[in-house]
Protein backbone atom coordinates (compact mmCIF):
# COMPACT_ATOMS: atom_id res chain seq x y z
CA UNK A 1 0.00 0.00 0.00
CA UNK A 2 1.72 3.58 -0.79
CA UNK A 3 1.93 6.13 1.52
CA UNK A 4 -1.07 8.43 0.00
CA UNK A 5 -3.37 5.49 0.33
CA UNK A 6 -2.36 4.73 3.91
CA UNK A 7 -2.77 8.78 4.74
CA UNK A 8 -6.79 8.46 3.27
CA UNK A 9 -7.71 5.61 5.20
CA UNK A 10 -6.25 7.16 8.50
CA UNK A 11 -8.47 9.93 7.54
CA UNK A 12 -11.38 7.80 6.71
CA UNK A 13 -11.62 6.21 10.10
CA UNK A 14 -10.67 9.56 12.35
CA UNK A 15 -14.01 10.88 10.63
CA UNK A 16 -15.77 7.67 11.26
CA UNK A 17 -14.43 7.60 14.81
CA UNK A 18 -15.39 10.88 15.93
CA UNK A 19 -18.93 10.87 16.30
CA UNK A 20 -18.63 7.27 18.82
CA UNK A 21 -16.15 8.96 21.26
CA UNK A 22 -17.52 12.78 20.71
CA UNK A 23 -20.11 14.31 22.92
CA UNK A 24 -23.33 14.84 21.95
CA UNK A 25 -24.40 18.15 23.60
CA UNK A 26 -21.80 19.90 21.66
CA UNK A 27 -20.34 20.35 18.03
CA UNK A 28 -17.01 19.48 17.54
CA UNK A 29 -15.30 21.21 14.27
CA UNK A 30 -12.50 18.92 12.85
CA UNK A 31 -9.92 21.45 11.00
CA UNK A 32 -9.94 20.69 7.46
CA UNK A 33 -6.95 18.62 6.11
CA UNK A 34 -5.49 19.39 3.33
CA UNK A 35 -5.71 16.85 0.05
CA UNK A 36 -2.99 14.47 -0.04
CA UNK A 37 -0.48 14.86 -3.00
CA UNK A 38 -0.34 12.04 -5.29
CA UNK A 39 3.20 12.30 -6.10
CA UNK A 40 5.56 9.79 -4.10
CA UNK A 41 8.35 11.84 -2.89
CA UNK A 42 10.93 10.45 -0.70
CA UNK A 43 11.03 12.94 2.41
CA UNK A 44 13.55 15.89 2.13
CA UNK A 45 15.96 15.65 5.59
CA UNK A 46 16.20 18.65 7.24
CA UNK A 47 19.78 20.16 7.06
CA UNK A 48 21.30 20.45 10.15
CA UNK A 49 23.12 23.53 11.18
CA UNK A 50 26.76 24.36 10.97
CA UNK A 51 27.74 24.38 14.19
CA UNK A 52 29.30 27.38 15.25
CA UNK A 53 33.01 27.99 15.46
CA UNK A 54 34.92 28.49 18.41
CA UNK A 55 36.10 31.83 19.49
CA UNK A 56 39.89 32.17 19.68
CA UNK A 57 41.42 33.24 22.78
CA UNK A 58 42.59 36.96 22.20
CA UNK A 59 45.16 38.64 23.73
CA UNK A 60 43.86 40.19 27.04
CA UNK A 61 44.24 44.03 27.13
CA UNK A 62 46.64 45.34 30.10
CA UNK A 63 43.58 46.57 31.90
CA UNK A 64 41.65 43.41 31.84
CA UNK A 65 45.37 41.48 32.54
CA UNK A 66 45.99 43.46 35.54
CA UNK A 67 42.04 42.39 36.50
CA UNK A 68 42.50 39.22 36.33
CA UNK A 69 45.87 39.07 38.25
CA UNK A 70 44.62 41.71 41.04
CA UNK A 71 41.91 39.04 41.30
CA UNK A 72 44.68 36.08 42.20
CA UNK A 73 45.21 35.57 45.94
CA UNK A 74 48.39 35.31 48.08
CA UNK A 75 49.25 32.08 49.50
CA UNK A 76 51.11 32.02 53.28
CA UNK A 77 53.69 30.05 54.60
CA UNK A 78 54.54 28.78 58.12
CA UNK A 79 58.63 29.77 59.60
CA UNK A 80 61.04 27.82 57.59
CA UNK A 81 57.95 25.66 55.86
CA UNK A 82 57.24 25.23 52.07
CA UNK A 83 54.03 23.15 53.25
CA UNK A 84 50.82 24.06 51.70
CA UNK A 85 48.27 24.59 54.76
CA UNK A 86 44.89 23.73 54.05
CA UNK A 87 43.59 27.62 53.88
CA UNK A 88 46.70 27.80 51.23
CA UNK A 89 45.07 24.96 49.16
CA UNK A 90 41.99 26.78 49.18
CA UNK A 91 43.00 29.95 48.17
CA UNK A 92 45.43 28.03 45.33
CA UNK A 93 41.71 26.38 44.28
CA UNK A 94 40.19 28.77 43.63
CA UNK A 95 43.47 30.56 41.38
CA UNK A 96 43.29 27.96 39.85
CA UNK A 97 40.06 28.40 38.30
CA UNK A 98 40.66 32.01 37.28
CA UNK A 99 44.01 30.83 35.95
CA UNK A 100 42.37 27.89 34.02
CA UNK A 101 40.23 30.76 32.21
CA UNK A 102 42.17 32.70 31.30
CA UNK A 103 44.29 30.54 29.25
CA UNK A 104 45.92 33.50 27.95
CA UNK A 105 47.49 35.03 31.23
CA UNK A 106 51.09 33.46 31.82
CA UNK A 107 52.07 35.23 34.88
CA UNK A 108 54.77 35.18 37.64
CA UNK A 109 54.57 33.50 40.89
CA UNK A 110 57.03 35.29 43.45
CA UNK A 111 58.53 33.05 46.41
CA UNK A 112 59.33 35.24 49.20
CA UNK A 113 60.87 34.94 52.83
CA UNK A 114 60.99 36.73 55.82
CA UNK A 115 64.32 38.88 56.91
CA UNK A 116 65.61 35.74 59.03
CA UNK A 117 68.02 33.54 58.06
CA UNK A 118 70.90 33.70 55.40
CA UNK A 119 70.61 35.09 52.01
CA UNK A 120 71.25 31.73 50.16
CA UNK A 121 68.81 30.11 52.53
CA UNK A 122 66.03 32.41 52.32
CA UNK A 123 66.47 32.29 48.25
CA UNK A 124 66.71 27.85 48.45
CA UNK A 125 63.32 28.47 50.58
CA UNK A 126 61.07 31.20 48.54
CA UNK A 127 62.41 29.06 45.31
CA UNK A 128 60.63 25.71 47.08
CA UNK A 129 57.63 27.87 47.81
CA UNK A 130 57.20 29.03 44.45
CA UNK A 131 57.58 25.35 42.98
CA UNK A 132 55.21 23.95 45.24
CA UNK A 133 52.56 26.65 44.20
CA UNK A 134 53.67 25.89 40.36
CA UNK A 135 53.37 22.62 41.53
CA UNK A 136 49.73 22.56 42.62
CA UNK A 137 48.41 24.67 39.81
CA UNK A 138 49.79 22.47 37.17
CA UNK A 139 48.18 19.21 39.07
CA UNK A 140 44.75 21.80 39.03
CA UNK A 141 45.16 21.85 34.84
CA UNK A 142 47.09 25.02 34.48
CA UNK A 143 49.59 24.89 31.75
CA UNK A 144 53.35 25.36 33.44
CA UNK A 145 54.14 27.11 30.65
CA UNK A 146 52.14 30.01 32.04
CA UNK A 147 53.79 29.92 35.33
CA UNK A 148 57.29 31.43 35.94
CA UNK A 149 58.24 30.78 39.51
CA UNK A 150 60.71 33.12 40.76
CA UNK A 151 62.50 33.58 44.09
CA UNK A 152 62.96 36.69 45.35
CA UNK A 153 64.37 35.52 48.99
CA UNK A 154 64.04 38.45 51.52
CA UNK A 155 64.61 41.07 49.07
CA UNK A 156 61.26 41.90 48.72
CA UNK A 157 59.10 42.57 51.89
CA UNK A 158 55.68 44.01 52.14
CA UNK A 159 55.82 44.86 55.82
CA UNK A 160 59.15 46.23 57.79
CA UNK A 161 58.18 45.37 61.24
CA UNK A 162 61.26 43.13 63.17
CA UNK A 163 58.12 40.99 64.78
CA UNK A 164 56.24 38.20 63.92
CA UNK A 165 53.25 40.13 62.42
CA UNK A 166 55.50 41.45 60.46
CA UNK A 167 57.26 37.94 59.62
CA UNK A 168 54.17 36.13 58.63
CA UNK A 169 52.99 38.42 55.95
CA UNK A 170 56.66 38.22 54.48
CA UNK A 171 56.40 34.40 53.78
CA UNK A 172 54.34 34.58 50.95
CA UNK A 173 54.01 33.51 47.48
CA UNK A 174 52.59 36.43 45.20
CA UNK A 175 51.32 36.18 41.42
CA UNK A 176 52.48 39.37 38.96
């Protein structure tokens, strides 16, 4: 049986159906259906979409660059210690996710120390800290070839107090 046939007696028996299930208090209009073609025409597929291409990575401008690293959080470090404490891991988590977006950022990650200790030590050390933070990044699918661990030792301190307060913000790693 061809298609146009099979269409007709469909339609034949809808019309014959409706008045035994239909209600007889009201009328019922059935919307008129349009005359079946007689050609046989195999059915025309639907063409599917292109999909759509993916947008290249551009080069961020300064402004947004300097966003996105003002955005990246310091990571502390106990005395002598290039252990990541669990707070540390949390913050590095979370960089980690901005870093993993923008996969166009390579920026610096500065190992520093506090004023104790020698100068060769305290370089050894902030050099550890910065590896461990490259280190835990890398594991967190950034690419290593967008972090440059440096170590800056006790050259660079953000506070000049000779106390512990002063000490604890000094053991840092930074990102530039």
């Amino acid at each position: 049986m061809n298609p146009t046939n099979i269409r007709r007696a469909l339609l034949v028996l809808a019309v014959l159906a409706l008045p035994a299930v239909g209600c007889s208090k009201k009328n019922v209009k059935m919307p008129e259906v349009p005359p079946a073609k007689t050609e046989d025409k195999a059915p025309v597929p639907t063409p599917t979409p292109a999909p759509k291409p993916v947008e290249e990575a551009k080069p961020p401008v300064s402004e947004s660059r300097d966003a996105v690293i003002k955005q990246l959080r310091t990571v502390y470090f106990a005395l002598d210690s290039d252990v990541l404490t669990s707070e540390a891991q949390a913050v590095l988590d979370a960089d980690a996710r901005i870093l993993a977006a923008n996969t166009s950022l390579s920026v610096e990650v500065g190992g520093h120390c506090d004023e104790r200790g020698s100068e060769e030590y305290n370089t050894d050390l902030s050099a550890r800290r910065a590896n461990k933070v490259v280190d835990y990044l890398t594991a967190r699918n950034v690419a290593a070839s967008k972090l440059k661990p440096v170590p800056y030792g006790k050259t660079q301190p953000i506070a000049e107090g000779h106390d512990e307060a002063s000490w604890s913000q000094n053991r840092r790693v930074e990102f530039k």
